[in-house]
N, C-alpha and C. Protein backbone atom coordinates (compact mmCIF):
# COMPACT_ATOMS: atom_id res chain seq x y z
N UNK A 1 -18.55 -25.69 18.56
CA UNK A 1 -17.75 -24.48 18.35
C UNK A 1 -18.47 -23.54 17.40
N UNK A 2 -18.52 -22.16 17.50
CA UNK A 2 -18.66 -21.75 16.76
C UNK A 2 -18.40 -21.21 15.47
N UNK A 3 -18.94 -20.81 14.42
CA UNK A 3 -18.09 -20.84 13.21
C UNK A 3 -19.32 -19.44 12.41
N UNK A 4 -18.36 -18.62 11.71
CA UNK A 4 -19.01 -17.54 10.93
C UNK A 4 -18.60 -17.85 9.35
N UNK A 5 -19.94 -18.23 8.55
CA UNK A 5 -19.63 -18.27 7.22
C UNK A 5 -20.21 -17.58 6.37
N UNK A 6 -20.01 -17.32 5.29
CA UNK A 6 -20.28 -15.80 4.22
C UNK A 6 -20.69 -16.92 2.76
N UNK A 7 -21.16 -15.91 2.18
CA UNK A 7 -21.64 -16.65 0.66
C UNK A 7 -20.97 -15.24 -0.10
N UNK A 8 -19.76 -15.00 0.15
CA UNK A 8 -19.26 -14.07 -0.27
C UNK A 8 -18.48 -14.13 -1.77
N UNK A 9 -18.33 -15.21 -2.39
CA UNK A 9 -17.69 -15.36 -3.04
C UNK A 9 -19.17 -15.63 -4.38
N UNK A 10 -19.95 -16.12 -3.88
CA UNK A 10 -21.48 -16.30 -4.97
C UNK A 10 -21.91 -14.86 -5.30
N UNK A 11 -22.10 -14.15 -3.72
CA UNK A 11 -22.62 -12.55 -3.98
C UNK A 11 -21.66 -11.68 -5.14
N UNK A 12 -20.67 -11.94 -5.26
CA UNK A 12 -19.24 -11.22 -5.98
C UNK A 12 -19.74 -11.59 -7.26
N UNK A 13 -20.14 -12.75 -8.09
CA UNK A 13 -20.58 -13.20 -9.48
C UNK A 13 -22.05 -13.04 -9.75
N UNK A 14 -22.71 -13.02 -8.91
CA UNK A 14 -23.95 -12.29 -8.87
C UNK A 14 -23.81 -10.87 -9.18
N UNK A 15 -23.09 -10.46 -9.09
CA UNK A 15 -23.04 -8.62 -8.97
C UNK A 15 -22.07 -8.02 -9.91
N UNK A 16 -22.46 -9.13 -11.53
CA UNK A 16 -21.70 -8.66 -12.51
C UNK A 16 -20.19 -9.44 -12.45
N UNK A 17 -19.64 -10.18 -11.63
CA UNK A 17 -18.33 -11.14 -11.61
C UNK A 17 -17.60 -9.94 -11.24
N UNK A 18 -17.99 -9.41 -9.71
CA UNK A 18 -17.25 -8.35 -9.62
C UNK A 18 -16.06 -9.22 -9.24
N UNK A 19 -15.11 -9.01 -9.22
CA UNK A 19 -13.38 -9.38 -8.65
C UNK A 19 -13.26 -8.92 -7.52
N UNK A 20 -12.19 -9.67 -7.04
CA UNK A 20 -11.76 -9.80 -5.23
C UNK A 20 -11.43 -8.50 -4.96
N UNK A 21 -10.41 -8.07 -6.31
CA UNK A 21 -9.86 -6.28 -6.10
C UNK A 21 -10.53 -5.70 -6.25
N UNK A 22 -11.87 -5.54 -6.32
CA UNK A 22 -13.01 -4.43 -6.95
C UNK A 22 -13.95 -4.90 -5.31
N UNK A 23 -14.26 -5.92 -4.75
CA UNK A 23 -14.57 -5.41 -3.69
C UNK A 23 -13.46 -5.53 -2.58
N UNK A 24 -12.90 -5.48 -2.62
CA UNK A 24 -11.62 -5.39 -1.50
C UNK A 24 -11.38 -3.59 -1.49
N UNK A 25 -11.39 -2.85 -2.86
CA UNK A 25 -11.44 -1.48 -2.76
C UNK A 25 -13.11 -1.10 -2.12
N UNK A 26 -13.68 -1.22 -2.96
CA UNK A 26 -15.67 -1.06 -1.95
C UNK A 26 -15.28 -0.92 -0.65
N UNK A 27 -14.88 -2.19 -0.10
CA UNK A 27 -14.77 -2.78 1.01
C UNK A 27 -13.79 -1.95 2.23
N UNK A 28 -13.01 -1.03 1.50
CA UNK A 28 -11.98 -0.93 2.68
C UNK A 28 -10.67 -1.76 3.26
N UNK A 29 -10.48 -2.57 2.38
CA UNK A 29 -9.38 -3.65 2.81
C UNK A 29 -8.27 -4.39 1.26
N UNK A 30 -8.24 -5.25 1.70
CA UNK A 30 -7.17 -6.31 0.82
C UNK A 30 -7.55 -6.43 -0.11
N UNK A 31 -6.87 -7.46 -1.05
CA UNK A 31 -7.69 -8.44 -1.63
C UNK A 31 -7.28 -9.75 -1.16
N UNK A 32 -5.99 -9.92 -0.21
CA UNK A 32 -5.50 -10.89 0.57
C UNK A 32 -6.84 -11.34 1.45
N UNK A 33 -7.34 -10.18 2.13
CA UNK A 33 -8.47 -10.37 3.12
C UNK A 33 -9.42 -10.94 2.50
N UNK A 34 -10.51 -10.28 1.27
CA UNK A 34 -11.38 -11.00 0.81
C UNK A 34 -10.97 -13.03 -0.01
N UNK A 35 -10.02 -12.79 -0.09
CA UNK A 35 -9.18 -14.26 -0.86
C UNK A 35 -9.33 -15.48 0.73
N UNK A 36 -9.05 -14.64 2.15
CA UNK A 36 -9.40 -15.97 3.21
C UNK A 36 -10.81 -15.58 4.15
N UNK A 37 -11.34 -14.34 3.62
CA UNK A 37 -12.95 -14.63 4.15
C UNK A 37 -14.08 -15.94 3.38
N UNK A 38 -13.21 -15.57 1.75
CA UNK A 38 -14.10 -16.80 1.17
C UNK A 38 -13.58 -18.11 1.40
N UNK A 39 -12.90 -18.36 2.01
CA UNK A 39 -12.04 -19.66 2.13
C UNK A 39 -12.01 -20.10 3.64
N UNK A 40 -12.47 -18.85 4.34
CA UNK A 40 -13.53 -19.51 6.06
C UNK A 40 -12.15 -19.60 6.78
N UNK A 41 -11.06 -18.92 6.34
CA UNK A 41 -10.15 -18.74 7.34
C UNK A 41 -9.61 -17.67 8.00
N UNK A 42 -10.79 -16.34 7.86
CA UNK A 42 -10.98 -15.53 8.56
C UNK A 42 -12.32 -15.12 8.84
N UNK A 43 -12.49 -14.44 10.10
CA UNK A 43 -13.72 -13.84 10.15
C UNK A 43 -13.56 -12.19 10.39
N UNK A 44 -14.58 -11.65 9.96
CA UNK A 44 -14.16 -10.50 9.67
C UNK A 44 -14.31 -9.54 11.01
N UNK A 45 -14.20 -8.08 11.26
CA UNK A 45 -14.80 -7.34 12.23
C UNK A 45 -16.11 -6.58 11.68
N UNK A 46 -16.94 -6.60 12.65
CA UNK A 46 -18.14 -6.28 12.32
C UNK A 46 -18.02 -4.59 11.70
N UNK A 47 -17.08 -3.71 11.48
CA UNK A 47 -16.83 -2.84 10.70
C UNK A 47 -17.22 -3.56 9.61
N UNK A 48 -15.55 -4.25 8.98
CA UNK A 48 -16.06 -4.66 7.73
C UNK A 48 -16.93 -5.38 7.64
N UNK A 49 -17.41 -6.31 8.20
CA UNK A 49 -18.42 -7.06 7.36
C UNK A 49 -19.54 -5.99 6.97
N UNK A 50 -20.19 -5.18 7.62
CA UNK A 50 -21.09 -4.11 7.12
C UNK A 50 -20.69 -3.69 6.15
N UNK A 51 -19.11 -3.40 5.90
CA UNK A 51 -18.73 -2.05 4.98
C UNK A 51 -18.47 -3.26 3.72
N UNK A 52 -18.73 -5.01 4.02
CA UNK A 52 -18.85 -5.95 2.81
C UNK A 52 -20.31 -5.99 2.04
N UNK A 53 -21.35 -5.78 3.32
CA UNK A 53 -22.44 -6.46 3.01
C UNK A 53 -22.77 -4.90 1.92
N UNK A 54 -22.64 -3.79 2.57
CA UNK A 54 -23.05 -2.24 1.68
C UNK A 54 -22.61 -2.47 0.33
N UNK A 55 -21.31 -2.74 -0.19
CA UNK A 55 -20.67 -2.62 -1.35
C UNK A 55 -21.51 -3.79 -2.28
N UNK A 56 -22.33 -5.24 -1.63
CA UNK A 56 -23.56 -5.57 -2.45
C UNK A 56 -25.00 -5.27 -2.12
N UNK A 57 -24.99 -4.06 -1.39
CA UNK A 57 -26.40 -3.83 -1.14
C UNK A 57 -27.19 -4.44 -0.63
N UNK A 58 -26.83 -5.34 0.42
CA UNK A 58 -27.48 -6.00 1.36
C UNK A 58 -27.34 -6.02 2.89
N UNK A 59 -27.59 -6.60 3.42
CA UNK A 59 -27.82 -6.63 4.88
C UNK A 59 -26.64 -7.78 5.37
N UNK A 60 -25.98 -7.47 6.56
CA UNK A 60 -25.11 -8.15 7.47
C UNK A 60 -25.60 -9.73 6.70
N UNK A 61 -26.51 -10.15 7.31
CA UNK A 61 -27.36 -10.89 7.39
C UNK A 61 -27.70 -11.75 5.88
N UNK A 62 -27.49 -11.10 5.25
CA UNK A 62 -27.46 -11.62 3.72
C UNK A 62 -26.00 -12.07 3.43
N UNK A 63 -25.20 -11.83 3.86
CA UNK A 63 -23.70 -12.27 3.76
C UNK A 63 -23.03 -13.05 4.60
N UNK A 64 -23.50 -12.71 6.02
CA UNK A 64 -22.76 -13.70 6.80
C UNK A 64 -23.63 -14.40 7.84
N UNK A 65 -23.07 -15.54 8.38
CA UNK A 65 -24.30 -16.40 8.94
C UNK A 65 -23.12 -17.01 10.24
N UNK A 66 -23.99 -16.82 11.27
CA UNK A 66 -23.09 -16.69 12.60
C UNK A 66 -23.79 -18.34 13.10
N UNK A 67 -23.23 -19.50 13.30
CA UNK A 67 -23.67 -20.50 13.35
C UNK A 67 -22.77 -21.23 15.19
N UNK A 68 -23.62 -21.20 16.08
CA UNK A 68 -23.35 -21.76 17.37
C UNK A 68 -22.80 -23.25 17.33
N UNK A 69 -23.51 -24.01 16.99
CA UNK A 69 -23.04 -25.51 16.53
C UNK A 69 -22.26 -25.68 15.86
N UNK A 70 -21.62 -24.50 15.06
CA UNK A 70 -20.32 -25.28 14.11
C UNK A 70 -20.77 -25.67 12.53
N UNK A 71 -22.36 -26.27 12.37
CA UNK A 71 -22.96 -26.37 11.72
C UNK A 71 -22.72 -25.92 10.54
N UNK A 72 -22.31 -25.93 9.57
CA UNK A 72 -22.73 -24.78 7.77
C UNK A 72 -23.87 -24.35 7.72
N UNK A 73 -24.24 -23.18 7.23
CA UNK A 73 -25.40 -22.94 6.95
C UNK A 73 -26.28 -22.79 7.83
């Protein structure tokens, strides 16, 4: 099965201990939303995830990891 997972919650304390509400505003959304992206019980739309990965200055790709096998990581 497939499964999409984020290191979203490491990138957030990396970037000064920003808080869920400080990128949930960046972000365009919740802070409900960012509270079950880090907890892998949502996946996002490829809107936001861009408009996640911008607010730490990185690439799709640096945040989220699209895994075919189900696999972590």
């Amino acid at each position: 099965m497939a499964e999409v997972t984020n290191c979203i919650r490491r990138l957030r304390f990396e970037h000064g201990e920003m808080t869920q509400e400080e990128l949930a505003r960046r972000a365009g959304c919740t802070r409900q939303t960012i509270i079950a992206l880090e907890a892998g019980r949502y996946t996002p739309s490829l809107a936001l995830a861009f408009r996640i990965a911008r607010s730490f200055g990185c690439r799709v790709e640096d945040v989220f990891a699209f895994n075919e096998d189900g696999q972590a990581g």
